[in-house]
PDB file of N, CA and C in Angstrom:
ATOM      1  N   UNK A   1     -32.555 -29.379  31.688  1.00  0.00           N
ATOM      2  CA  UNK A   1     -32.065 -29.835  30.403  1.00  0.00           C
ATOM      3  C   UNK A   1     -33.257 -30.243  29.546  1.00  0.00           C
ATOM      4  N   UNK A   2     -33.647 -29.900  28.582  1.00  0.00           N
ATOM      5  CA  UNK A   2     -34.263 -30.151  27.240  1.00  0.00           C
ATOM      6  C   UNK A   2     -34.257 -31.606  27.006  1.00  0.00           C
ATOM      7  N   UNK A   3     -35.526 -32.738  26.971  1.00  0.00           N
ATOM      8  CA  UNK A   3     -35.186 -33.783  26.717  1.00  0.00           C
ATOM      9  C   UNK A   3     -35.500 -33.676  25.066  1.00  0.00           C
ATOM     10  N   UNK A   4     -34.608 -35.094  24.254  1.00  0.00           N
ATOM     11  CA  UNK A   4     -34.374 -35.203  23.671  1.00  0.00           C
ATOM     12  C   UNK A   4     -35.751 -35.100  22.449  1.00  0.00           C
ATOM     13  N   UNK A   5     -36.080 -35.155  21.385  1.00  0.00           N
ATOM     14  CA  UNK A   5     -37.485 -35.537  20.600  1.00  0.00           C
ATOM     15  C   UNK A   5     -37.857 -36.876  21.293  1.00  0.00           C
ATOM     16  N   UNK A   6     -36.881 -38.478  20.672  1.00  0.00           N
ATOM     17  CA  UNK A   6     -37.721 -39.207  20.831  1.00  0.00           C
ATOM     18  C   UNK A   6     -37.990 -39.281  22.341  1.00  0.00           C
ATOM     19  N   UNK A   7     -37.428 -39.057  23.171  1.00  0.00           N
ATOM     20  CA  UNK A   7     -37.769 -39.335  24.560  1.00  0.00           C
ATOM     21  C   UNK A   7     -39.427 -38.575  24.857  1.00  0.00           C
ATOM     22  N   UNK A   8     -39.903 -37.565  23.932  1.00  0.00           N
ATOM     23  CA  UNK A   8     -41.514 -37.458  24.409  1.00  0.00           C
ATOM     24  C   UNK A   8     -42.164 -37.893  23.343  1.00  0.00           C
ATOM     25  N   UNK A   9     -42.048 -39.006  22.959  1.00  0.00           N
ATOM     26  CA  UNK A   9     -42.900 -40.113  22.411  1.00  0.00           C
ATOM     27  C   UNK A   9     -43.526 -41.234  23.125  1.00  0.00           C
ATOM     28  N   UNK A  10     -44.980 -41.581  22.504  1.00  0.00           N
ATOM     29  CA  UNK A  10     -45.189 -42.242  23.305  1.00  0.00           C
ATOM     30  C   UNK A  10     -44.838 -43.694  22.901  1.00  0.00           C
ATOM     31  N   UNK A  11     -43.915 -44.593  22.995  1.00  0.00           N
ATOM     32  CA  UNK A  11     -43.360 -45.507  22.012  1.00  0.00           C
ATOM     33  C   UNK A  11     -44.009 -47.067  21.712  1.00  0.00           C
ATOM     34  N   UNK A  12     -45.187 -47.064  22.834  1.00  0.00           N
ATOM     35  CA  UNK A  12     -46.217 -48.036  22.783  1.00  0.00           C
ATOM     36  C   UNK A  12     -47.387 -47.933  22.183  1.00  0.00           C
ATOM     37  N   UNK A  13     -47.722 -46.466  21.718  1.00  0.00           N
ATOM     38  CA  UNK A  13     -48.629 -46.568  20.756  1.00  0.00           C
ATOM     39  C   UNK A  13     -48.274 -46.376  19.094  1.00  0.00           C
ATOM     40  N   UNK A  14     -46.774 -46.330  18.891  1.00  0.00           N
ATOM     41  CA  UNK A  14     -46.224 -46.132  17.635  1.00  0.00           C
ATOM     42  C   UNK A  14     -46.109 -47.110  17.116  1.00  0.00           C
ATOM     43  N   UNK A  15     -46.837 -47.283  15.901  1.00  0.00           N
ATOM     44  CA  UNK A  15     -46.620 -48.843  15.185  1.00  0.00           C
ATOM     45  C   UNK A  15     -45.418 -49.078  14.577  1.00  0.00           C
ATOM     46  N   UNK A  16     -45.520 -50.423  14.405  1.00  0.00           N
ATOM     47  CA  UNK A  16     -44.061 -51.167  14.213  1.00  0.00           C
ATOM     48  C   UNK A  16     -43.866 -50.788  12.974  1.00  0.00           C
ATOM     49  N   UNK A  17     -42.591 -50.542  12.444  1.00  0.00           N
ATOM     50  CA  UNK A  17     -41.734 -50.472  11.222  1.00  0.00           C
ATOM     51  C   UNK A  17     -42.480 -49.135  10.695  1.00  0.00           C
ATOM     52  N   UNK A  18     -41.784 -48.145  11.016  1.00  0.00           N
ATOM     53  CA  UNK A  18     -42.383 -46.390  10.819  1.00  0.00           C
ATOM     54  C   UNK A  18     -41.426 -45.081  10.625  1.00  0.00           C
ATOM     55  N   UNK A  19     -41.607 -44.701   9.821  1.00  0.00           N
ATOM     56  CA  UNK A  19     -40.844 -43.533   9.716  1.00  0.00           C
ATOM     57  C   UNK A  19     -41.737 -42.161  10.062  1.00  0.00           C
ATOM     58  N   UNK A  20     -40.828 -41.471  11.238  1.00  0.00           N
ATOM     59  CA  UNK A  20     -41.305 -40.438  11.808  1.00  0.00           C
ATOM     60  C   UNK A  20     -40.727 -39.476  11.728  1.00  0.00           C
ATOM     61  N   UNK A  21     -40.927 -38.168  10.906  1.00  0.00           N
ATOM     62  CA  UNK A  21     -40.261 -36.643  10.524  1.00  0.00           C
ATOM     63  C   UNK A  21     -40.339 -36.047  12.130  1.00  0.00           C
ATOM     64  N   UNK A  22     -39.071 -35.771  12.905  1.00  0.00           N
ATOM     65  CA  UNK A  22     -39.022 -35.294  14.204  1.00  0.00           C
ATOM     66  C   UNK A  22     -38.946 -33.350  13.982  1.00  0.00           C
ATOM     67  N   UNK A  23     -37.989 -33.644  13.092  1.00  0.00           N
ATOM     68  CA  UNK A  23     -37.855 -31.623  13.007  1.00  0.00           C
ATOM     69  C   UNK A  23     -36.943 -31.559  11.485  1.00  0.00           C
ATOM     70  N   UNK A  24     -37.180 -30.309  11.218  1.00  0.00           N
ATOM     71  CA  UNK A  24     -36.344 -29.673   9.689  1.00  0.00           C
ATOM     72  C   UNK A  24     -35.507 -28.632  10.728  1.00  0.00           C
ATOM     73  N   UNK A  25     -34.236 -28.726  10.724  1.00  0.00           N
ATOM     74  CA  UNK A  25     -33.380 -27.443  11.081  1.00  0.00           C
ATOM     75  C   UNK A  25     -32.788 -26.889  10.098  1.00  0.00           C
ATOM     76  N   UNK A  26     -32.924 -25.495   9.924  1.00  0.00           N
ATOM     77  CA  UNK A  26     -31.919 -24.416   8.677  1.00  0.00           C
ATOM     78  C   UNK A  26     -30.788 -24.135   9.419  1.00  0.00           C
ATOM     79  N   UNK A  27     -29.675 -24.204   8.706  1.00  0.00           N
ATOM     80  CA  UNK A  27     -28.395 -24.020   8.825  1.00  0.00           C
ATOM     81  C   UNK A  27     -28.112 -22.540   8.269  1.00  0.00           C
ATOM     82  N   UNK A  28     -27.413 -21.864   9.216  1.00  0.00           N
ATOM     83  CA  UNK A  28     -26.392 -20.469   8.628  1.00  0.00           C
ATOM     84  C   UNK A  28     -26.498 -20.638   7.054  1.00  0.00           C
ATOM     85  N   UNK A  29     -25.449 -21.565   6.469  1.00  0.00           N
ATOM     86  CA  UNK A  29     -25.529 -21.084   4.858  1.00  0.00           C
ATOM     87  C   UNK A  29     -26.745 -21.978   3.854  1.00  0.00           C
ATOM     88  N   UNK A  30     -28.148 -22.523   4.858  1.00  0.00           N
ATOM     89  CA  UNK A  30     -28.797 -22.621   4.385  1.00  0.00           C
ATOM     90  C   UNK A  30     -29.451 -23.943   3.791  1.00  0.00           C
ATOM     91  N   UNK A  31     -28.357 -25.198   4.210  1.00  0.00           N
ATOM     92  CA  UNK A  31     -28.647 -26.151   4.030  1.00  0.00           C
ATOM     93  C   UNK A  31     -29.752 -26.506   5.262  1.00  0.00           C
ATOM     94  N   UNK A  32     -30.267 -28.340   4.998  1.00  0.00           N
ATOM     95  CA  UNK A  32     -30.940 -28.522   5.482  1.00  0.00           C
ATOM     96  C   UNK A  32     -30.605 -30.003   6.725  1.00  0.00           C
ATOM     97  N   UNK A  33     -31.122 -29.517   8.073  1.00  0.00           N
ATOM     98  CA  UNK A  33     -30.678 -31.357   8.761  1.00  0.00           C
ATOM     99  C   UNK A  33     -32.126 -31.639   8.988  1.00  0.00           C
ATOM    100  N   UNK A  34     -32.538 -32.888   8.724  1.00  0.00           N
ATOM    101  CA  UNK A  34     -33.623 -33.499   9.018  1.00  0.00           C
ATOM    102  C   UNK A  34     -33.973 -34.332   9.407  1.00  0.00           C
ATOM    103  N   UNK A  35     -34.397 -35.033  10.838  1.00  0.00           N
ATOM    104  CA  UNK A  35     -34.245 -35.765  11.683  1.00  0.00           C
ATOM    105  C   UNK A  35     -35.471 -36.443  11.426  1.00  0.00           C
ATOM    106  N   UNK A  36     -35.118 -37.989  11.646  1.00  0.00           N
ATOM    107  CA  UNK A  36     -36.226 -39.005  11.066  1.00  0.00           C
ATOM    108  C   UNK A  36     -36.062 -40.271  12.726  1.00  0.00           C
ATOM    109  N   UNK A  37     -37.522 -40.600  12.492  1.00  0.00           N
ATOM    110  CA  UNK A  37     -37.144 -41.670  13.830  1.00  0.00           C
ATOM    111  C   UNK A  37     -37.496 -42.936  13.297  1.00  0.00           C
ATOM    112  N   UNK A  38     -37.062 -43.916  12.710  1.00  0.00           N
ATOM    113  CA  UNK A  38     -37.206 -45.322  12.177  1.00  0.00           C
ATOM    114  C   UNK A  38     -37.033 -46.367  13.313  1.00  0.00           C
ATOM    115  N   UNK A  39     -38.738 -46.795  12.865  1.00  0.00           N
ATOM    116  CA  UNK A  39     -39.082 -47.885  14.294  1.00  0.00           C
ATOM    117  C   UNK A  39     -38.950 -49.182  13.350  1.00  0.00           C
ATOM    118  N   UNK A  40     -38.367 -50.154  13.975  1.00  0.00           N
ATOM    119  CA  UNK A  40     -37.813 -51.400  13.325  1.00  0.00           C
ATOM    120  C   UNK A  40     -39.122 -52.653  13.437  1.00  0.00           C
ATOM    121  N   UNK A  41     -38.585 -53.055  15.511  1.00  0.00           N
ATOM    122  CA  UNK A  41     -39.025 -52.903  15.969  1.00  0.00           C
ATOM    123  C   UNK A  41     -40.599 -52.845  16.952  1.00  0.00           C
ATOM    124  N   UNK A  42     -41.213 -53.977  17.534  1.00  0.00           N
ATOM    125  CA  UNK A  42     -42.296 -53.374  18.458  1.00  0.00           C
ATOM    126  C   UNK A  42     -41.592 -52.901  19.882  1.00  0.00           C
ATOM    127  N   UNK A  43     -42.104 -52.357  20.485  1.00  0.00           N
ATOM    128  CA  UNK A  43     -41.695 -51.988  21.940  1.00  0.00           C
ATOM    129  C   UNK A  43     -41.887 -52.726  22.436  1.00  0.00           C
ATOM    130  N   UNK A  44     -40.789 -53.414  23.365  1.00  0.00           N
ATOM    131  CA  UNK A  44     -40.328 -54.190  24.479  1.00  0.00           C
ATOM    132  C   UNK A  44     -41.695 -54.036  26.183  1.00  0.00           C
ATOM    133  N   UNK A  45     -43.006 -53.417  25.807  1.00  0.00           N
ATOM    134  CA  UNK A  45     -43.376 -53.449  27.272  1.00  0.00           C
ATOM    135  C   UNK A  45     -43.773 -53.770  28.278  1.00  0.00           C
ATOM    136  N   UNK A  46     -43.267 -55.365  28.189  1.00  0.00           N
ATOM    137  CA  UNK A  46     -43.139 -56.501  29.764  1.00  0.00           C
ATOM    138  C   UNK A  46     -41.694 -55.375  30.306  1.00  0.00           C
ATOM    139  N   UNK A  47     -40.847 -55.093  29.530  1.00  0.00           N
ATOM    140  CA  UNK A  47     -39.803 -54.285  30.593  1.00  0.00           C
ATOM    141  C   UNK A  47     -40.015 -53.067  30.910  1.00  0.00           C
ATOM    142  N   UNK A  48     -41.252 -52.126  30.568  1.00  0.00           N
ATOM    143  CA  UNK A  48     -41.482 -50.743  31.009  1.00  0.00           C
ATOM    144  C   UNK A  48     -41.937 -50.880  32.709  1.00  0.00           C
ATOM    145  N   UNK A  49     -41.402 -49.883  33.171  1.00  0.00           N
ATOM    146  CA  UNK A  49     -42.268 -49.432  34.323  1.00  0.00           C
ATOM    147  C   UNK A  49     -43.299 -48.713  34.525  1.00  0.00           C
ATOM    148  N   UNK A  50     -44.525 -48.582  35.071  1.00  0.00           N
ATOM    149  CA  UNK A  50     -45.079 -48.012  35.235  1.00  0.00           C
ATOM    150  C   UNK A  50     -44.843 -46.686  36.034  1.00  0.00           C
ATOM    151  N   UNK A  51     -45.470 -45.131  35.842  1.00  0.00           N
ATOM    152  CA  UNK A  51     -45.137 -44.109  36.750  1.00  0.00           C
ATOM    153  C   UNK A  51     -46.767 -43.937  37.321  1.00  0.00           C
TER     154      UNK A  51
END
């Protein structure tokens, strides 16, 4: 399965309060969807795990 955009981010080096252009998709009759990732937000990482 295809993971998602934000899931291959790295979310501890993304600064706080950010707007991030993920992808432009064209639609059949041509319109447009455009996916944005708005960090509020710092990352939580006392709760990450390490791999």
């Amino acid at each position: 399965m295809k993971l998602l955009d934000s899931f291959r981010v790295d979310h501890i080096v993304m600064n706080v309060i950010s707007v991030c252009l993920f992808k432009v998709l064209k639609i059949l009759n041509k319109d447009l969807i455009i996916v944005f990732d708005l960090r509020f937000c710092k990352t939580n990482t006392n709760m990450l795990t390490k791999c």
